[in-house]
C-alpha atoms as a PDB file:
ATOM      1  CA  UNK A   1     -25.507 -88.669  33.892  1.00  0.00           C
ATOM      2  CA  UNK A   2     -25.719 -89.407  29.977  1.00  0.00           C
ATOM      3  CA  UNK A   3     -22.741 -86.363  29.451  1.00  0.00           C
ATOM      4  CA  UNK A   4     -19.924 -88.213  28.149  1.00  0.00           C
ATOM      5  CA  UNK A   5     -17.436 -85.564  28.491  1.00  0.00           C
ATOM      6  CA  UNK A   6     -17.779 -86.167  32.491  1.00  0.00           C
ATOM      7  CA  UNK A   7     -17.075 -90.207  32.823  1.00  0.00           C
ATOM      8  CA  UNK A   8     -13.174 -91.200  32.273  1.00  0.00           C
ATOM      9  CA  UNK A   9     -11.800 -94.338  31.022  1.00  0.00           C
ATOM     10  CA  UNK A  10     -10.867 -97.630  33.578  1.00  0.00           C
ATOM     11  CA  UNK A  11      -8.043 -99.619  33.517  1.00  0.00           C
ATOM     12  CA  UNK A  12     -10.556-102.121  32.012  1.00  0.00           C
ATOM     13  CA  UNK A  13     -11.250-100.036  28.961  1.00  0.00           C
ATOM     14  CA  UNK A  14      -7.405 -99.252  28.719  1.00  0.00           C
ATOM     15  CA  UNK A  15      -6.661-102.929  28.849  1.00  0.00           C
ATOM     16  CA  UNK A  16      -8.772-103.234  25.286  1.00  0.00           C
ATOM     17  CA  UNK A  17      -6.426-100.270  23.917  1.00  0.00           C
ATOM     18  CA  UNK A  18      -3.277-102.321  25.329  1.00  0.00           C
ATOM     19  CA  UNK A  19      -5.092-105.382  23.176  1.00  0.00           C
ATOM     20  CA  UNK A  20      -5.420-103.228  20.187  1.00  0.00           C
ATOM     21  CA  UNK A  21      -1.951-101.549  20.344  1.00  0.00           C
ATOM     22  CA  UNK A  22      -0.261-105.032  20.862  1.00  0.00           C
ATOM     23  CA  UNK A  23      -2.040-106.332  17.156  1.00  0.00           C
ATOM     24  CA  UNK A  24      -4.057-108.573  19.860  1.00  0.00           C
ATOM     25  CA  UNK A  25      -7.233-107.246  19.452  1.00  0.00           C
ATOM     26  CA  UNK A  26      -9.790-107.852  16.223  1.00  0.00           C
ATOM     27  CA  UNK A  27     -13.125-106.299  17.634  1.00  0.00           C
ATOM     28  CA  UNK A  28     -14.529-104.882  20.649  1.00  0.00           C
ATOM     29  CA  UNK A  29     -18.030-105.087  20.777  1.00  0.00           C
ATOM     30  CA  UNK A  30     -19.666-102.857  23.560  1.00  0.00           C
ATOM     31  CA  UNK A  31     -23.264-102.195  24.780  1.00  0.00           C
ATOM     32  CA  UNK A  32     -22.464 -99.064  26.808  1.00  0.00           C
ATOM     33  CA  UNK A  33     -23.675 -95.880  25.301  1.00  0.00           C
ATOM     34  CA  UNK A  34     -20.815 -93.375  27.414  1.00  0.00           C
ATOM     35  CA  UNK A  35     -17.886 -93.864  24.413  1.00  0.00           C
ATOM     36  CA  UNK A  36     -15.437 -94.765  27.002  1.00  0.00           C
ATOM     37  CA  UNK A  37     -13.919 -97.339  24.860  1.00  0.00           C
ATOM     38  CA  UNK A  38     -13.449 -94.181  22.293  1.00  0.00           C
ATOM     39  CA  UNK A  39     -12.106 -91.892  24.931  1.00  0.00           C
ATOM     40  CA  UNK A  40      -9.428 -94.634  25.971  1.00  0.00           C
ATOM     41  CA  UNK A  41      -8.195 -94.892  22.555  1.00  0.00           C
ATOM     42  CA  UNK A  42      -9.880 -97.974  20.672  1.00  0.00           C
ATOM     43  CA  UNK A  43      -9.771 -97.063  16.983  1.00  0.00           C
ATOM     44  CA  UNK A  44     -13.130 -96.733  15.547  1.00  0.00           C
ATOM     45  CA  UNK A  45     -12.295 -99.407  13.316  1.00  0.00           C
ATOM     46  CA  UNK A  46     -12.131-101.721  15.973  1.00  0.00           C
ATOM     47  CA  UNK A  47     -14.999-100.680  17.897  1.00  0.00           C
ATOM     48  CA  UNK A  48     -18.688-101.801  17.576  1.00  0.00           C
ATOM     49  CA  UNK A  49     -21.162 -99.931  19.845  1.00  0.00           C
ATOM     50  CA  UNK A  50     -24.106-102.199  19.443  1.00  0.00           C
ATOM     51  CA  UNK A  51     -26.672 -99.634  21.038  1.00  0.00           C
ATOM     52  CA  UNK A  52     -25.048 -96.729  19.745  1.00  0.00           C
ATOM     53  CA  UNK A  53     -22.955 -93.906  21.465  1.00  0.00           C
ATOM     54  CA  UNK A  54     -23.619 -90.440  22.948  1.00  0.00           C
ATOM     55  CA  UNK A  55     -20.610 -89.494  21.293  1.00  0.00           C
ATOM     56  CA  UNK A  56     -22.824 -88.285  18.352  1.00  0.00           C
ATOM     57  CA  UNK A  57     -25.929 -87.660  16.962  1.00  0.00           C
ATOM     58  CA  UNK A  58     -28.565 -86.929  14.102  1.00  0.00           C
ATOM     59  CA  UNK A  59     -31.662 -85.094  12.924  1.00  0.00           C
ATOM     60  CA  UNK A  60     -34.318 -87.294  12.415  1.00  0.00           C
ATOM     61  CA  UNK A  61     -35.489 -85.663   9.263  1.00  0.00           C
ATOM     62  CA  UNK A  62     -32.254 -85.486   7.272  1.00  0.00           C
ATOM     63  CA  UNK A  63     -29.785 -87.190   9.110  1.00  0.00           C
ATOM     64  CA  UNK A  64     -27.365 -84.598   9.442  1.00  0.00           C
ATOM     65  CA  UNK A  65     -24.439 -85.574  11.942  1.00  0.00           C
ATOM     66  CA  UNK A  66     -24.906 -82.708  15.332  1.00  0.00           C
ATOM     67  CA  UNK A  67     -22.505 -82.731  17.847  1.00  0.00           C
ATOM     68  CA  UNK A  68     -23.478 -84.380  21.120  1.00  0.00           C
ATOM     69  CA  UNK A  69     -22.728 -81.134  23.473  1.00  0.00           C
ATOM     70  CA  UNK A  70     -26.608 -80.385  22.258  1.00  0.00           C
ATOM     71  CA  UNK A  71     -28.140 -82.749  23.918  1.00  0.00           C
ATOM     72  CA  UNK A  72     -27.195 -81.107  26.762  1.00  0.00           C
ATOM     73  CA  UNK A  73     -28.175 -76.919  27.067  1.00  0.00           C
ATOM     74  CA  UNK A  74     -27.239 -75.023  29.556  1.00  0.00           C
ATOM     75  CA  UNK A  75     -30.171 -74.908  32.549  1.00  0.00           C
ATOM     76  CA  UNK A  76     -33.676 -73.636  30.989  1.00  0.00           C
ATOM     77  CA  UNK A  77     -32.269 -74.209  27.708  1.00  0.00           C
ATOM     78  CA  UNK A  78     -33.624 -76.184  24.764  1.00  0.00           C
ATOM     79  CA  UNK A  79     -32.204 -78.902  22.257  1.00  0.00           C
ATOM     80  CA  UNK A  80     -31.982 -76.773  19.356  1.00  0.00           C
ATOM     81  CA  UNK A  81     -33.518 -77.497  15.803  1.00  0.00           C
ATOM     82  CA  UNK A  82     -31.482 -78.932  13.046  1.00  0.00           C
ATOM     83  CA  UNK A  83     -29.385 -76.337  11.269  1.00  0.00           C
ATOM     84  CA  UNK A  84     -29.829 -78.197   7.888  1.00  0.00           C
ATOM     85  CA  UNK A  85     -33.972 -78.519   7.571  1.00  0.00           C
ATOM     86  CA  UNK A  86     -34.834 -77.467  11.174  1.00  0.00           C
ATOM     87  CA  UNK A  87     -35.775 -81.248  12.334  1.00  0.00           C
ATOM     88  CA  UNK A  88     -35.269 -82.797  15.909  1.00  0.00           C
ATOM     89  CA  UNK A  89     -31.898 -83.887  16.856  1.00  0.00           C
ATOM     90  CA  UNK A  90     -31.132 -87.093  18.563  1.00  0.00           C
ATOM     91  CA  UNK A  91     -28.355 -89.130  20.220  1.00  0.00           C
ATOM     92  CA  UNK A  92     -26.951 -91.994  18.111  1.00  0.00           C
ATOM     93  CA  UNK A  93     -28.084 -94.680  20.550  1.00  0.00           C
ATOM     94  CA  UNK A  94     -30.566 -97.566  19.914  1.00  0.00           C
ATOM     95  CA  UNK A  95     -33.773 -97.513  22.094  1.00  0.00           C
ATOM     96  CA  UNK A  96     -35.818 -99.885  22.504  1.00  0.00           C
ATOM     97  CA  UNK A  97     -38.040-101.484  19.617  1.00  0.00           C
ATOM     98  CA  UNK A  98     -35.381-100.046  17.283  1.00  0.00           C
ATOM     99  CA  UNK A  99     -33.053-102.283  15.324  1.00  0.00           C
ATOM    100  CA  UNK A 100     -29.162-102.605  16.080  1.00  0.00           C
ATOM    101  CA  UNK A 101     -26.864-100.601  14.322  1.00  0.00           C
ATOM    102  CA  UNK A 102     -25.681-101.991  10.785  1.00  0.00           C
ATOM    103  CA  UNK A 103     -22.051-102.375  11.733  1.00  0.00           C
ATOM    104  CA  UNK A 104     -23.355-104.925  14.668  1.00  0.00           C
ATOM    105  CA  UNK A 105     -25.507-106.877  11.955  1.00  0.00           C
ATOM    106  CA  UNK A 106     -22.533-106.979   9.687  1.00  0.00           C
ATOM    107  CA  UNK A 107     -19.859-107.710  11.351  1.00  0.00           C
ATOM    108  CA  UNK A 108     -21.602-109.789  15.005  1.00  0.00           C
ATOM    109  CA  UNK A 109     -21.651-113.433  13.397  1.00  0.00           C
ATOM    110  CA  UNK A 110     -18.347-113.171  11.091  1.00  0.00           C
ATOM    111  CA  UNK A 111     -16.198-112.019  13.568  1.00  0.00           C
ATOM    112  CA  UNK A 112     -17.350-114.828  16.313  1.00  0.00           C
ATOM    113  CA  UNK A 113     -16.894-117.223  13.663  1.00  0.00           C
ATOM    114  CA  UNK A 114     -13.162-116.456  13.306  1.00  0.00           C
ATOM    115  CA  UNK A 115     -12.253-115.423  16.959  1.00  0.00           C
ATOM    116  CA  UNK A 116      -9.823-117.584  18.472  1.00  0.00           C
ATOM    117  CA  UNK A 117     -10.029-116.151  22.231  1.00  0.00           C
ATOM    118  CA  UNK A 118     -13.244-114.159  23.219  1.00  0.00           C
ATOM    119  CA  UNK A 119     -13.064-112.269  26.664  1.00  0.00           C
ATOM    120  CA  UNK A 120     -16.373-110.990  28.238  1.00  0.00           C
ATOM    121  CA  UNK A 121     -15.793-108.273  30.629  1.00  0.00           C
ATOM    122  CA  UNK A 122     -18.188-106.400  33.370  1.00  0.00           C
ATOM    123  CA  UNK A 123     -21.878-107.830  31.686  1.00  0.00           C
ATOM    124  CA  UNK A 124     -24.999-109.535  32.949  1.00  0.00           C
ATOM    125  CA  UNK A 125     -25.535-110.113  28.961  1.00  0.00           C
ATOM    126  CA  UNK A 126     -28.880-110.209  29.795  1.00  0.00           C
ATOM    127  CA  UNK A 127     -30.006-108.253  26.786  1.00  0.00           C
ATOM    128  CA  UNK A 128     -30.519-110.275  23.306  1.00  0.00           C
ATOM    129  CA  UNK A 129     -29.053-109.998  20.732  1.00  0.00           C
ATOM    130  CA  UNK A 130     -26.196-109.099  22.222  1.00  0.00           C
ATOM    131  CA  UNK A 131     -26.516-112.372  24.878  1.00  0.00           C
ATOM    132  CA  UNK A 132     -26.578-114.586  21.875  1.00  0.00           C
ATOM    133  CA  UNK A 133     -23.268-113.730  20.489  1.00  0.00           C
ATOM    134  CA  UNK A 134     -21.509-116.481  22.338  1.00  0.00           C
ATOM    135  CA  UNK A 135     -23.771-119.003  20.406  1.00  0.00           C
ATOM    136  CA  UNK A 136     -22.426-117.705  16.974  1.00  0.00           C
ATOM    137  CA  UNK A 137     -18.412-118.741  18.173  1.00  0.00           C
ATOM    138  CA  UNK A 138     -16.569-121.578  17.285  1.00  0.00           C
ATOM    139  CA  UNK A 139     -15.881-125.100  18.510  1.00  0.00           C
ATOM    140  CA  UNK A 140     -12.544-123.827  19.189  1.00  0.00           C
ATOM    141  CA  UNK A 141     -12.612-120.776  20.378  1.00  0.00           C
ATOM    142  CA  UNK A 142     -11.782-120.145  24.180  1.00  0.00           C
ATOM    143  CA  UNK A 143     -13.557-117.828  26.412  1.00  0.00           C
ATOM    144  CA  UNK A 144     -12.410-115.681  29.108  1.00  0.00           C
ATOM    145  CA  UNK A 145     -14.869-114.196  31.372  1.00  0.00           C
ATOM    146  CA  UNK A 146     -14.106-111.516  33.810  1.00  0.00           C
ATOM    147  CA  UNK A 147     -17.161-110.647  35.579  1.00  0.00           C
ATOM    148  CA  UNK A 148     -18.433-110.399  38.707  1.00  0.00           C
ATOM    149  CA  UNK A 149     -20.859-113.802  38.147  1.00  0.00           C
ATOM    150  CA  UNK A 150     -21.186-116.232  35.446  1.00  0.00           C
ATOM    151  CA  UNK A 151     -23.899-114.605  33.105  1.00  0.00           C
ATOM    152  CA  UNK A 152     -27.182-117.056  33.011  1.00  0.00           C
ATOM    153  CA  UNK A 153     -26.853-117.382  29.320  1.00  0.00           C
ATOM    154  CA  UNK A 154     -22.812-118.372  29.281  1.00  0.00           C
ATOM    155  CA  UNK A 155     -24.122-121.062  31.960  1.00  0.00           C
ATOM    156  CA  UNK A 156     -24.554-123.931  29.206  1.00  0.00           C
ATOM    157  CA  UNK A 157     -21.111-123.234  27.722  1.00  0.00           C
ATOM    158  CA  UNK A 158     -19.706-123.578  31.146  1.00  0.00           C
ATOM    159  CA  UNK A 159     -20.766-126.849  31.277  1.00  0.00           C
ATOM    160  CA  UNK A 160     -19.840-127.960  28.364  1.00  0.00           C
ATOM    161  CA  UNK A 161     -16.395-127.004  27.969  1.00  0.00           C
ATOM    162  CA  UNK A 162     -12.846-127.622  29.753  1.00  0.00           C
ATOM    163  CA  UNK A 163     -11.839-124.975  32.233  1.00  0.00           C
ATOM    164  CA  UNK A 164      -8.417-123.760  31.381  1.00  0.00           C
ATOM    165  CA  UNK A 165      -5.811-122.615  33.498  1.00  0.00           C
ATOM    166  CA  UNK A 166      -3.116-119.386  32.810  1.00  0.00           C
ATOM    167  CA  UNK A 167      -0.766-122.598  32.293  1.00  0.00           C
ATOM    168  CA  UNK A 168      -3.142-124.285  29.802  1.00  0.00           C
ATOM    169  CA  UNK A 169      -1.974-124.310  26.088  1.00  0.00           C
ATOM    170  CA  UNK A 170      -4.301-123.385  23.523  1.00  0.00           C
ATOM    171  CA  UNK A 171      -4.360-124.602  20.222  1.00  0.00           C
ATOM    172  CA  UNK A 172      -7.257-124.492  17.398  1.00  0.00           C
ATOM    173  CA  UNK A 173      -7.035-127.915  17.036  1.00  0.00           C
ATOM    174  CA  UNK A 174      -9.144-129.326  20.534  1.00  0.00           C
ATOM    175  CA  UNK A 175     -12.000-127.385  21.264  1.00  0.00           C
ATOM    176  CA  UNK A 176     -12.152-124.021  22.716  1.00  0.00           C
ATOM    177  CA  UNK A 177     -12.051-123.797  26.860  1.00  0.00           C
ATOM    178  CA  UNK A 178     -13.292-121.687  29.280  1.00  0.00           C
ATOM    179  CA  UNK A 179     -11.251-119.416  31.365  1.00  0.00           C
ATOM    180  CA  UNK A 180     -12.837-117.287  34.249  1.00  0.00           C
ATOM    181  CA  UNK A 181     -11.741-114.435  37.005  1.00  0.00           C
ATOM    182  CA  UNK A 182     -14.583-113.875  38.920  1.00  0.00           C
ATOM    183  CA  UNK A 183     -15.192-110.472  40.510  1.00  0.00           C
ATOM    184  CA  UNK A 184     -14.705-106.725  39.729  1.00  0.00           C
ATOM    185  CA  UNK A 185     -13.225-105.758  36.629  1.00  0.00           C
ATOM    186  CA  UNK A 186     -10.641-103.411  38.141  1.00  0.00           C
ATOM    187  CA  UNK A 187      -9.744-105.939  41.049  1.00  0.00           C
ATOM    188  CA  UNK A 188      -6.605-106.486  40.130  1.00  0.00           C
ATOM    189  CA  UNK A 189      -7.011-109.292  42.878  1.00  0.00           C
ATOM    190  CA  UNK A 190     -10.473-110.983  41.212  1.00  0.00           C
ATOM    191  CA  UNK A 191      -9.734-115.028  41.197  1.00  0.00           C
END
């Protein structure tokens, strides 16, 4: 179920590439693993895979890059052995107890800093530090959820900002408001 090459793209993901091809998008931060957001077109540039991706991989030992079709022998088979220095090869995702990728510490508080809109799409954000990134934005930055529930941990800034409406007028002068469609990401009828 980890194969990558199986899984294809939603309109969600494909609404982040729309973002990105209209100059609209600065950052996409995601927590899945399946590089759906790469196979839809995000520019790597854009992208920030805070537990890593299946899309590659690495020896332990050496670090060599290995392709991720590896991970995954035919029936009976084996991982095979690093071609460089004959170490184990592993997917480029964070597990547990092991910190987040550099790119996440880097860029995370910066770019929630400057963000003018942030949308939060199809998470429980139950797992820190990724759940805390909504306490790094700014006063006046809005938020859009689209979710099936309000996450626990956006509860608080709920409360203590202005809903807005598709009619409402942002500006970066008043502080940032909160915008929500509440059910499945692909409903195209969510309210």
């Amino acid at each position: 179920s980890l194969k990558i090459g199986e899984a294809e793209p939603t309109p969600a993901h494909r609404f982040v590439r729309l973002l990105e091809e209209k100059g609209l998008l600065f950052r996409c931060y995601t927590q899945n693993i399946d590089a759906l957001e790469r196979k839809a077109g995000v520019s790597l540039d854009k992208l920030v895979e805070a537990h890593g991706t299946m899309a590659e991989g690495q020896c332990i030992k050496c670090r060599a890059p290995c392709q991720p079709d590896v991970f995954f022998p035919p029936e009976g088979g084996t991982v095979p052995p690093c071609q460089a220095c004959g170490g184990l090869l592993r997917p480029g995702i964070t597990l547990y107890g092991e910190p987040l990728p550099q790119r996440f510490r880097d860029n995370a508080t910066v770019d929630f800093k400057q963000a003018d809109l942030v949308i939060v799409m199809g998470t429980s954000l139950s797992v820190q530090p990724f759940a805390g990134l909504l306490g790094a934005i700014n006063h006046h930055c809005s938020v859009l959820l689209v979710n099936r529930e309000v996450p626990y941990v956006m509860r608080a800034l709920v409360r203590s900002r202005a809903m807005w409406s598709m009619t409402s007028r942002i500006t970066k002068r008043q502080p940032g408001k909160i915008g929500m469609l509440l059910g499945e990401c692909e409903d195209r009828k969510s309210t």
